[in-house]
Protein backbone atom coordinates (compact mmCIF):
# COMPACT_ATOMS: atom_id res chain seq x y z
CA UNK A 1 37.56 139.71 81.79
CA UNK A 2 34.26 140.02 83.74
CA UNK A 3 33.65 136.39 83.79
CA UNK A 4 37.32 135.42 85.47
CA UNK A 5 37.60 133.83 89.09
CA UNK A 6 39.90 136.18 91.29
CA UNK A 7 42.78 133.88 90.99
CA UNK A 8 42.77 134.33 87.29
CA UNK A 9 42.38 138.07 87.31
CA UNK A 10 44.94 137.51 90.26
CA UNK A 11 47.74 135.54 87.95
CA UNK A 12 46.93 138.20 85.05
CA UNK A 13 47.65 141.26 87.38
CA UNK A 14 51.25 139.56 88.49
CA UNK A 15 51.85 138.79 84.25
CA UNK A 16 52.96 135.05 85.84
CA UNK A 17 53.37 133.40 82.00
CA UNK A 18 55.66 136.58 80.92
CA UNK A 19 57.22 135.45 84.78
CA UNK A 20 57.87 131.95 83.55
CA UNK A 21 59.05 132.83 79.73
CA UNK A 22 61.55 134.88 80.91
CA UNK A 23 62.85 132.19 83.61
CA UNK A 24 62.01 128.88 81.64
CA UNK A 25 64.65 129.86 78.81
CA UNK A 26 67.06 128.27 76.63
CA UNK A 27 70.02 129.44 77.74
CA UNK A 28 68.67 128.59 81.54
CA UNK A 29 67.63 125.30 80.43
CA UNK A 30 71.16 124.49 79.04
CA UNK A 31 72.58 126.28 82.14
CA UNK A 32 70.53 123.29 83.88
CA UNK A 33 71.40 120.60 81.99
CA UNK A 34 75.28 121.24 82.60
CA UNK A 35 75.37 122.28 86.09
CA UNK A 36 73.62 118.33 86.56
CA UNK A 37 76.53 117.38 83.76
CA UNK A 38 79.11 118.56 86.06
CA UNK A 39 77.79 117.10 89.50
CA UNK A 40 76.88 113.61 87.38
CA UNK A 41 80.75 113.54 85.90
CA UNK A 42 81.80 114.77 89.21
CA UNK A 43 80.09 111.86 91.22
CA UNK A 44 81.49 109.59 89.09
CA UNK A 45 84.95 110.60 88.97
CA UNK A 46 84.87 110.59 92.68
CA UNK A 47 83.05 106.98 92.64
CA UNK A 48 86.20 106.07 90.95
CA UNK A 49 89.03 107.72 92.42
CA UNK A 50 88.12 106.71 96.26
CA UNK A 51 87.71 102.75 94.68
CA UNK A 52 91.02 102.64 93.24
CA UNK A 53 92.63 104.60 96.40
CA UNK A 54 91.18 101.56 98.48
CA UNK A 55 92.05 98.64 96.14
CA UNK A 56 95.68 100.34 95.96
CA UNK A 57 96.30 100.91 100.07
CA UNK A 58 94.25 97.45 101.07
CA UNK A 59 97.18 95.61 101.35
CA UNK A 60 99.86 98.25 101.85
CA UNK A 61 98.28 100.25 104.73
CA UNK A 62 96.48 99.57 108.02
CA UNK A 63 92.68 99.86 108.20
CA UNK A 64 92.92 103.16 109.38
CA UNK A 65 95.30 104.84 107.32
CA UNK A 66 93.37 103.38 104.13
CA UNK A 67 90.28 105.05 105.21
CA UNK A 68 91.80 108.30 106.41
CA UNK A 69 93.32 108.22 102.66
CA UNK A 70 90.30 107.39 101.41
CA UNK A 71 87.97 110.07 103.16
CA UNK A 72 90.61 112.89 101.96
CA UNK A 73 90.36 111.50 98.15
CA UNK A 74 86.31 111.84 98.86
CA UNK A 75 86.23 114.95 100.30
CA UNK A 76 88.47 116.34 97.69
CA UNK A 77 86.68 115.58 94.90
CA UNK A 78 83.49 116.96 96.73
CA UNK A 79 85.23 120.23 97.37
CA UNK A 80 86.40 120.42 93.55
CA UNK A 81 82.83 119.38 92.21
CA UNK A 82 81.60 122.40 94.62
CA UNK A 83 83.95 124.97 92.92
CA UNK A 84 82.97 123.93 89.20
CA UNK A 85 79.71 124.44 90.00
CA UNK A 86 79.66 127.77 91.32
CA UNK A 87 81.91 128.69 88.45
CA UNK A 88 79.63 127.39 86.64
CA UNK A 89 76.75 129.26 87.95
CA UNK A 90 78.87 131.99 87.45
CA UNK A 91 79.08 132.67 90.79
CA UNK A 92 82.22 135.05 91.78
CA UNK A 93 84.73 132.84 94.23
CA UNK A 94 87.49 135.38 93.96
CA UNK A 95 87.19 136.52 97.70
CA UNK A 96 86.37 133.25 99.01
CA UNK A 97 89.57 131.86 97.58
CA UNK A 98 91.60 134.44 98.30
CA UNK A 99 90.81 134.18 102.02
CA UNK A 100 91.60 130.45 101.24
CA UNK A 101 94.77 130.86 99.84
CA UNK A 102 95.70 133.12 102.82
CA UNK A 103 94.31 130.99 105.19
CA UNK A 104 96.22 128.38 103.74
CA UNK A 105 99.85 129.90 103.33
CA UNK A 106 99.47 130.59 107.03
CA UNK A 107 98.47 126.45 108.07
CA UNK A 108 101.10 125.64 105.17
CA UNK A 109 103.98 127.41 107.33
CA UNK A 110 102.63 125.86 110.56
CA UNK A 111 101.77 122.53 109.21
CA UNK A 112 105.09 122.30 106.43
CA UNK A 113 106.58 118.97 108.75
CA UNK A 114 103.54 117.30 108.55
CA UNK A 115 103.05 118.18 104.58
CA UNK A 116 106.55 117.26 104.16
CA UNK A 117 106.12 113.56 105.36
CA UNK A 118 102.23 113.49 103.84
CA UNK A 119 104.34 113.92 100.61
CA UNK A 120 106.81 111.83 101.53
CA UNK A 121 104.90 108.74 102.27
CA UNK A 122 102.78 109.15 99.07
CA UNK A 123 106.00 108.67 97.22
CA UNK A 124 106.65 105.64 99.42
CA UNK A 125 103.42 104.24 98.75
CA UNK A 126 103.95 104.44 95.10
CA UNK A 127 107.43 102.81 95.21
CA UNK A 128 106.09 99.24 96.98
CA UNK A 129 109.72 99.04 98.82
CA UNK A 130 107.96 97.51 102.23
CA UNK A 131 104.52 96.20 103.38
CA UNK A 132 103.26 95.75 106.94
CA UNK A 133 105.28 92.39 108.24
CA UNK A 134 108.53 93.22 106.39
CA UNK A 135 111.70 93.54 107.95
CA UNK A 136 113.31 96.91 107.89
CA UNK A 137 117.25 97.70 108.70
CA UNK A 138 117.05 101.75 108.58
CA UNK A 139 120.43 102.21 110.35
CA UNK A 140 121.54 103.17 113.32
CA UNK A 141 120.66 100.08 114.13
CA UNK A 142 117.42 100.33 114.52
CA UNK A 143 115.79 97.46 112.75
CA UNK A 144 112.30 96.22 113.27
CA UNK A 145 109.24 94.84 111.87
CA UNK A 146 107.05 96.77 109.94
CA UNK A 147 104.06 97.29 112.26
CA UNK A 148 101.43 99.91 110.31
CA UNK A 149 102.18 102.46 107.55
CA UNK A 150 100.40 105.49 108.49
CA UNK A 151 99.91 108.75 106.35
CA UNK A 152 103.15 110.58 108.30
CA UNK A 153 105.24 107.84 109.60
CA UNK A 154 106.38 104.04 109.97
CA UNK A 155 105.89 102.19 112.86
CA UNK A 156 108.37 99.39 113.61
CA UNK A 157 108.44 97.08 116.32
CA UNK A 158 111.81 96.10 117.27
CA UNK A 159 112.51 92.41 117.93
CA UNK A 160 113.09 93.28 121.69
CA UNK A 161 109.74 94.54 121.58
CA UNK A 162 109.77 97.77 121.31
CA UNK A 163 107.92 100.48 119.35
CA UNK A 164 110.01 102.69 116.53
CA UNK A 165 107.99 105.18 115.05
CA UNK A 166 109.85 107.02 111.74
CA UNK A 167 108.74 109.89 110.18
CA UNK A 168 108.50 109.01 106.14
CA UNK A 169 110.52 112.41 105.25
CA UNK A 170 113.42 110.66 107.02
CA UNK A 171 112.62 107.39 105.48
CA UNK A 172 112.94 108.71 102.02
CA UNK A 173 115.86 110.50 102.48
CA UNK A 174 117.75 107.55 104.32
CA UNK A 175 118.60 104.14 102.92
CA UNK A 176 116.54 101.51 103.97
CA UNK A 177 117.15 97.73 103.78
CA UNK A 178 114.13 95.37 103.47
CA UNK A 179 115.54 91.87 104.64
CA UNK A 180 112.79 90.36 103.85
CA UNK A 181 111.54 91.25 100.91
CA UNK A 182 112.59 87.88 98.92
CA UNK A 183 111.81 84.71 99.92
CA UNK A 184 115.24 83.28 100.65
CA UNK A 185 118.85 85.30 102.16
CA UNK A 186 122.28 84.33 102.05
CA UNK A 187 123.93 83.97 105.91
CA UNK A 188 127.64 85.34 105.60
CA UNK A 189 130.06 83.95 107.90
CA UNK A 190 133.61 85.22 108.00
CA UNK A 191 136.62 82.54 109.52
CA UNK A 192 139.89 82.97 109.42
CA UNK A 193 142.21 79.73 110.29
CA UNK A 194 145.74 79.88 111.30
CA UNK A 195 148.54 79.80 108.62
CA UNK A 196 149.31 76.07 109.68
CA UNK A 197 146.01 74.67 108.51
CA UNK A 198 144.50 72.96 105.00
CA UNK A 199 142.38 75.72 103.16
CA UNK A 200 141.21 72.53 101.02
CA UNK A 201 139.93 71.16 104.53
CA UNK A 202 139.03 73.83 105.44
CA UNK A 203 136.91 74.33 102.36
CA UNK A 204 135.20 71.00 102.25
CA UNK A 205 134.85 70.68 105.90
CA UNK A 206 132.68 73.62 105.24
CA UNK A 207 130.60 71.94 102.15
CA UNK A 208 129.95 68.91 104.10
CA UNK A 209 128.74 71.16 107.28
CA UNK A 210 126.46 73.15 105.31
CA UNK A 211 125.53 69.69 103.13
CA UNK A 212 124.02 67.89 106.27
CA UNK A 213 122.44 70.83 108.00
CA UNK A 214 118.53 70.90 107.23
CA UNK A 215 117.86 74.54 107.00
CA UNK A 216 120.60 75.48 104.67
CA UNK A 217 119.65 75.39 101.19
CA UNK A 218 121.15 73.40 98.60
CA UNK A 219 120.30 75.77 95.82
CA UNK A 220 121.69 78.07 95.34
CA UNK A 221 125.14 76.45 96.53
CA UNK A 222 126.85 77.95 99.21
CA UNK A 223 129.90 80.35 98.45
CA UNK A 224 133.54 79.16 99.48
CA UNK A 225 136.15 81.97 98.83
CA UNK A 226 139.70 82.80 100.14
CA UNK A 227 139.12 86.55 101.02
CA UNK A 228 142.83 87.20 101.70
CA UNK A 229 145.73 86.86 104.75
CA UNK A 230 145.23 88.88 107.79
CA UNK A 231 147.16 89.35 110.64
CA UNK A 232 146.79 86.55 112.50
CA UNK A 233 145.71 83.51 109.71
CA UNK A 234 143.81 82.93 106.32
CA UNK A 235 140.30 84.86 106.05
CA UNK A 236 137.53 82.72 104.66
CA UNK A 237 134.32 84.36 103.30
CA UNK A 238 131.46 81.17 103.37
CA UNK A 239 128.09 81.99 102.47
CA UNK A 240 125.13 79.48 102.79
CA UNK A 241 121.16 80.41 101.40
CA UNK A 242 118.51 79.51 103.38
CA UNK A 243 114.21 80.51 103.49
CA UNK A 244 114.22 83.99 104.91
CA UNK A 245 111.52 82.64 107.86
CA UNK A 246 114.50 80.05 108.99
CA UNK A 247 116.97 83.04 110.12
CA UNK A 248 117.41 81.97 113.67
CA UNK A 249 117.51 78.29 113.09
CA UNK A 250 119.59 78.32 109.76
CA UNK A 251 122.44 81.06 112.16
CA UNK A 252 122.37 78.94 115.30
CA UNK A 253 122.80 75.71 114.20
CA UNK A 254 125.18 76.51 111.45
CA UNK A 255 127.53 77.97 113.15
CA UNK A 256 127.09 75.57 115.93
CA UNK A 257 128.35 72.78 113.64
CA UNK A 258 130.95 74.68 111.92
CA UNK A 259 132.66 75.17 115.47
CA UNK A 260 132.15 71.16 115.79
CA UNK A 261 133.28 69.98 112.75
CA UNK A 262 136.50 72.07 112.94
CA UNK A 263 137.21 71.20 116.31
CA UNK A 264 136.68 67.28 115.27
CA UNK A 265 138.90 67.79 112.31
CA UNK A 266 141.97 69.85 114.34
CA UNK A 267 141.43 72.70 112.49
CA UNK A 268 141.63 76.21 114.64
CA UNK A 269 140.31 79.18 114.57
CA UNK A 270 143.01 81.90 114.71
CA UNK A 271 142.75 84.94 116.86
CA UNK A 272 145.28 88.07 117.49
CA UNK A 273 148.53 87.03 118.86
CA UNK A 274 151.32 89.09 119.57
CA UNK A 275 155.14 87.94 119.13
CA UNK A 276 157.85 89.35 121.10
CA UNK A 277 161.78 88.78 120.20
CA UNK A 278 164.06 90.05 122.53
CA UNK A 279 167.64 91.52 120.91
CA UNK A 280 170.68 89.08 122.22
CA UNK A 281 173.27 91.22 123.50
């Protein structure tokens, strides 16, 4: 065209519409429209998963665990809405996760403790047994309060104040008693009594003790049982409830006025004796 400005005859030289047809086409539209399908779904899913991973570790886990948990859910779900998209785009990952997959046998066989109890205290989480504040008995005794729950290991603090840490592969494989995980507990206190004395006596002497004392419950009733005849007298089982924050008071003074009572009432406690006949002649 003679009458065309040089950008026109510019534009016609480089055949820009042909440029744009071949660009601008269906298939690359709908290539588009799901690549922004994928990151949208993606978002969401992530949006999701990282809100229910802190509503279910806000009251389980410390501050710090729940948002260490909470970063690796996000981060996670970045890194998978990265790889859909490049497969997507039909970009080729094979090499790049092949070098990942080496890479990561290799930290897997340096790092398999610290998997192991990762694992582990997912499974942990999941079951509910203990929450920070709970009282654990995880033998040996070694028993503590729960201090933080962290994403490889328990911390306990021991009632002598000291700091227990306890790797969760070792906590599920062990078995672990939370004392207070209902509200109440049932104080067990084994007697035994000489041969010479009243079982019934003994019995409500017990009954009345555990009747007047203000941190045992009434309900349920305590537990009165003969357990059997030992060496040395009559073995009593007697087993009292009380609220599971009233340990110390409810074991002191209980036994206090058990010791008391009996002694008021002349009945004794037996302990070992030994009996020596000599042979006449």
């Amino acid at each position: 065209m003679e009458g065309a400005t040089p950008i026109a005859r510019t534009l016609e030289k480089l055949n820009l519409k042909e440029s744009l047809n071949s660009i601008f086409t269906l298939d690359a539209l709908l290539s588009i429209l799901k690549l922004a399908g994928i990151l949208v779904l993606g978002l969401i899913i992530v949006r999701i998963a990282v809100s229910l991973t802190k509503r279910l570790t806000r009251k389980t886990l410390s501050p710090r665990t729940s948002e260490l948990l909470v970063k690796f859910v996000r981060y996670t779900g970045f890194f998978l809405i990265a790889v859909n998209l490049a497969n997507a785009a039909g970009l080729d990952l094979s090499a790049l996760l092949g070098a990942a997959g080496i890479a990561g046998i290799a930290i897997g066989f340096a790092a398999q403790t610290s998997i192991s109890n990762l694992i582990s205290g997912i499974f942990l989480l999941t079951e509910k047994a203990y929450a920070v504040g709970d009282v654990l008995d995880v033998g040996g005794g070694t028993v503590g309060v729960v201090d933080s729950i962290d994403m490889l290991s328990v911390k306990l603090k021991t009632f002598d104040n000291r700091l227990v840490r306890i790797p969760n592969e070792t906590l599920v494989k062990s078995n672990i008693t939370n004392v207070t995980r209902y509200p109440i507990r049932r104080l067990n206190i084994n007697i035994t009594i000489t041969y010479g004395d009243d079982i019934e006596k003994a019995r409500r002497v017990l009954m009345e003790t555990a009747d007047a004392n203000p941190w045992i419950l009434r309900y349920p009733a305590p537990i009165f049982i003969v357990d059997g005849f030992g060496e040395s007298g009559i073995n009593l089982f007697f087993g009292v409830w009380f609220a599971k924050d009233d340990f110390v008071d409810a074991k002191n003074s209980i036994h206090t006025e058990i010791k008391r009572r009996f002694d008021e009432e002349g009945i004794e406690f037996a302990f070992q004796t030994l009996t020596v006949y000599q042979k006449k002649g």
